[in-house]
C-alpha atoms as a PDB file:
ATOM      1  CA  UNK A   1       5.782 -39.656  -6.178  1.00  0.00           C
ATOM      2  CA  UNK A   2       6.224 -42.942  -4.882  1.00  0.00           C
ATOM      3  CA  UNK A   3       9.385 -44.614  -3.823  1.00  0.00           C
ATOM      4  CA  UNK A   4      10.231 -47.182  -5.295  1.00  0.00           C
ATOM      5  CA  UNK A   5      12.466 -49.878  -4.205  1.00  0.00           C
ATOM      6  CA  UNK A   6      16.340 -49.342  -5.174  1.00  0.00           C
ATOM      7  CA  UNK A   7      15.591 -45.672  -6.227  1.00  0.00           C
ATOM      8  CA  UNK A   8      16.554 -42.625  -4.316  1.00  0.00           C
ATOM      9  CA  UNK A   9      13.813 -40.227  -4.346  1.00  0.00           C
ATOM     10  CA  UNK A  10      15.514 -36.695  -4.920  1.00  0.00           C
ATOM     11  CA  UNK A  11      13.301 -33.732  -3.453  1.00  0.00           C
ATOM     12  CA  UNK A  12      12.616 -31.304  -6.337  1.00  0.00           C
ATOM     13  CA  UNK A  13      14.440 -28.274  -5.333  1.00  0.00           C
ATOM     14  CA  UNK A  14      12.977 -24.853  -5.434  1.00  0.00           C
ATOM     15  CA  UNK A  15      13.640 -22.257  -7.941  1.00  0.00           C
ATOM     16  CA  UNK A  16      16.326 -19.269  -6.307  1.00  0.00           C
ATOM     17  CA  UNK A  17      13.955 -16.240  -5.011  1.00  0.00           C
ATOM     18  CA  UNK A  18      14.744 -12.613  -6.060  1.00  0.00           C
ATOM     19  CA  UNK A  19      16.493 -10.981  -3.626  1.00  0.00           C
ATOM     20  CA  UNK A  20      15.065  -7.345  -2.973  1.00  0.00           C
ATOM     21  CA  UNK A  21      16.915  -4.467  -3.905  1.00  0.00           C
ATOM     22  CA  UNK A  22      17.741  -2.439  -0.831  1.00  0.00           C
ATOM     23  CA  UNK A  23      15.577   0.628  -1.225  1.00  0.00           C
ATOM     24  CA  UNK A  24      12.698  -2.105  -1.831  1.00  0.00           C
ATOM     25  CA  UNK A  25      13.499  -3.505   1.719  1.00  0.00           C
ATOM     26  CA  UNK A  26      13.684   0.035   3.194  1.00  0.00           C
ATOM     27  CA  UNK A  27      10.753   0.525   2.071  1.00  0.00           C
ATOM     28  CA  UNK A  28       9.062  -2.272   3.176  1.00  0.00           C
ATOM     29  CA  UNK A  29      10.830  -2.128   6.604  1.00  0.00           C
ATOM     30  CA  UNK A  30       8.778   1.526   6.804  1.00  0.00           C
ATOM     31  CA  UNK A  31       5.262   0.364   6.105  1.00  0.00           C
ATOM     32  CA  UNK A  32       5.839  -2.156   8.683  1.00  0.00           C
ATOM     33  CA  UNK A  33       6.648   0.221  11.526  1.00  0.00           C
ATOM     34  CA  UNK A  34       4.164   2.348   9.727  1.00  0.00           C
ATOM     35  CA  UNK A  35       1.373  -0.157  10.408  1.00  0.00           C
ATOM     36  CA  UNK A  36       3.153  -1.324  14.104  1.00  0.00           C
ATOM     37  CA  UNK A  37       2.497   2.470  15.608  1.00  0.00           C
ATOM     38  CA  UNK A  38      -0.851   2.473  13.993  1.00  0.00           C
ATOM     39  CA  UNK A  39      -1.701  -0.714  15.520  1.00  0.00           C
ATOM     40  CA  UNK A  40      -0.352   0.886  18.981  1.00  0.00           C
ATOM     41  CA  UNK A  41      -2.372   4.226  18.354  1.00  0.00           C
ATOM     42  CA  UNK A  42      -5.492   2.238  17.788  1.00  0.00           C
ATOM     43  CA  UNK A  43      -5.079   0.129  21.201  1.00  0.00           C
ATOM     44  CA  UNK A  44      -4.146   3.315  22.980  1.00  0.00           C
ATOM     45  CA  UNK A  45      -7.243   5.303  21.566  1.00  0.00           C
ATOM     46  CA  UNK A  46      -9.241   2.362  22.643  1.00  0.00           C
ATOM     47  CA  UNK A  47      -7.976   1.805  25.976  1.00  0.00           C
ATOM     48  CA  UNK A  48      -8.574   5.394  27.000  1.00  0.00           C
ATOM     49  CA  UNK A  49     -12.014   4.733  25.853  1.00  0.00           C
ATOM     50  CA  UNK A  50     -12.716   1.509  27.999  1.00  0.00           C
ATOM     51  CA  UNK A  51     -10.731   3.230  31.206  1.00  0.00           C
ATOM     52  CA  UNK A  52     -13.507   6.539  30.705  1.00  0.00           C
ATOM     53  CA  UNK A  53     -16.580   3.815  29.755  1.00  0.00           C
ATOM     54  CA  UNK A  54     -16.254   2.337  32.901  1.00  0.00           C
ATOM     55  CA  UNK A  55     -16.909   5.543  34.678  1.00  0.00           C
ATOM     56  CA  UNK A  56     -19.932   6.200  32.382  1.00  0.00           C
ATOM     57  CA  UNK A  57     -17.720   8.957  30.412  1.00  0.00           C
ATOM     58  CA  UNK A  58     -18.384   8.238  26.568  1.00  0.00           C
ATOM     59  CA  UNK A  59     -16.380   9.779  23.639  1.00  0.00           C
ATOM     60  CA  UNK A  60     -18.162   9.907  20.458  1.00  0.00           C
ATOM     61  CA  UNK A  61     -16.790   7.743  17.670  1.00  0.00           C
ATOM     62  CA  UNK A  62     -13.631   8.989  15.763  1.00  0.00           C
ATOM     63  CA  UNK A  63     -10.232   9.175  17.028  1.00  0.00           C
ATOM     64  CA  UNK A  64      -9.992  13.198  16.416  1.00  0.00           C
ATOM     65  CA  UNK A  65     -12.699  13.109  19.593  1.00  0.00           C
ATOM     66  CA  UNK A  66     -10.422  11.509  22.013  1.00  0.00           C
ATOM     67  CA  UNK A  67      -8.250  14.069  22.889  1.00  0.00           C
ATOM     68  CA  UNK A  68     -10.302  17.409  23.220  1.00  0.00           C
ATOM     69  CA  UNK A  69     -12.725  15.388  25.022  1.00  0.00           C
ATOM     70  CA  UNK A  70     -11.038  14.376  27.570  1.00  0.00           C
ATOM     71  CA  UNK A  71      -9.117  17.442  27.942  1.00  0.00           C
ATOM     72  CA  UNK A  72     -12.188  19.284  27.567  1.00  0.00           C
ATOM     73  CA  UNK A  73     -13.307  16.572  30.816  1.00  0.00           C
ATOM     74  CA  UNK A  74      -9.714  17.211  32.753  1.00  0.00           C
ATOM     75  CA  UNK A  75     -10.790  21.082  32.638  1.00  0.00           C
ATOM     76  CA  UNK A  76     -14.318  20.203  34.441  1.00  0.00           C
ATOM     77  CA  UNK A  77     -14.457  20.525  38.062  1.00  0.00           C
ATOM     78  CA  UNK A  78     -17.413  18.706  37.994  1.00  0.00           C
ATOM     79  CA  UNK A  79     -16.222  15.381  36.792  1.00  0.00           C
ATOM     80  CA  UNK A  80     -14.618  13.388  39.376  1.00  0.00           C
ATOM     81  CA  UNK A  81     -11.845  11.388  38.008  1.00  0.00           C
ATOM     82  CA  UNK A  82      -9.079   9.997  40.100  1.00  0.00           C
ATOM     83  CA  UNK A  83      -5.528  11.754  40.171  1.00  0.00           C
ATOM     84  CA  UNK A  84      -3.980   8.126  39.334  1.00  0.00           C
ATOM     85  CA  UNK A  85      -6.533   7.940  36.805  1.00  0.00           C
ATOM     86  CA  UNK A  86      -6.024  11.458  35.337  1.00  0.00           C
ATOM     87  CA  UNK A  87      -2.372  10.833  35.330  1.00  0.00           C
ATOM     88  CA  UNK A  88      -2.743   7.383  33.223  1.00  0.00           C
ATOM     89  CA  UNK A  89      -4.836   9.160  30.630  1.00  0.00           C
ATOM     90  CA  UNK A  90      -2.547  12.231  29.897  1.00  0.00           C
ATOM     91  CA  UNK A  91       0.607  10.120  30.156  1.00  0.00           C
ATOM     92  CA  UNK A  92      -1.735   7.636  27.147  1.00  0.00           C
ATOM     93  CA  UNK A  93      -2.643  10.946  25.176  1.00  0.00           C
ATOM     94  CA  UNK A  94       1.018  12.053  25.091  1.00  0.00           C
ATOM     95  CA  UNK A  95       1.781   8.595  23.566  1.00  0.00           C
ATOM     96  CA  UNK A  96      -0.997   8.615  20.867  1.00  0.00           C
ATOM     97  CA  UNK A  97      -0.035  12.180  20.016  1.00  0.00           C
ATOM     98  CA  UNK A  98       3.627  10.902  19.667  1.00  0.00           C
ATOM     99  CA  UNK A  99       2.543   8.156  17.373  1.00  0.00           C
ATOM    100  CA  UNK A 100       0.228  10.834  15.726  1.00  0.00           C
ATOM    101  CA  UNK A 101       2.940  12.990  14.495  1.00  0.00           C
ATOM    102  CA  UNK A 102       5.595   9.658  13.163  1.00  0.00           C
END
């Protein structure tokens, strides 16, 4: 619309939103957390990945591999991994196994 001269241009106001009932909002509040620690799992699982890459240790794809593997690796006197290293992984596999289980 175009102003005209003399006339006070009113904004058209918007029509009153429905207001969620509270379960609705409970239960929306609980797929987003839902999807937050899924998000985190996922970054996790892939950061444990990148961190083994780089020391030519590959998991195959699928998140169920991650953990056995690398226990399965922890349990192998034959693969040198460093103690910090070693301690950064298990301390990321307790997380995604916490986030697992919510």
């Amino acid at each position: 619309m175009l102003n005209r001269p003399g006339k006070v241009h009113k904004p058209r106001l918007l029509p009153p939103s429905l207001v969620k009932t509270l379960d609705q909002h409970n239960l929306a509040a609980m797929h987003r957390m839902r999807a937050g620690w899924i998000s985190i799992r996922v970054q996790q699982i892939n950061l444990v990945r990148a961190i083994l890459r780089e020391i030519n240790l590959v998991i195959p794809q699928g998140a169920r591999w991650v953990a056995p593997q690398v226990h399965e690796w922890f349990s192998d006197d034959s693969i040198q991994i460093a103690e910090t290293t070693r301690i950064l992984l298990f301390v990321a596999l307790a997380e995604i196994g916490q986030l697992e289980h919510r």
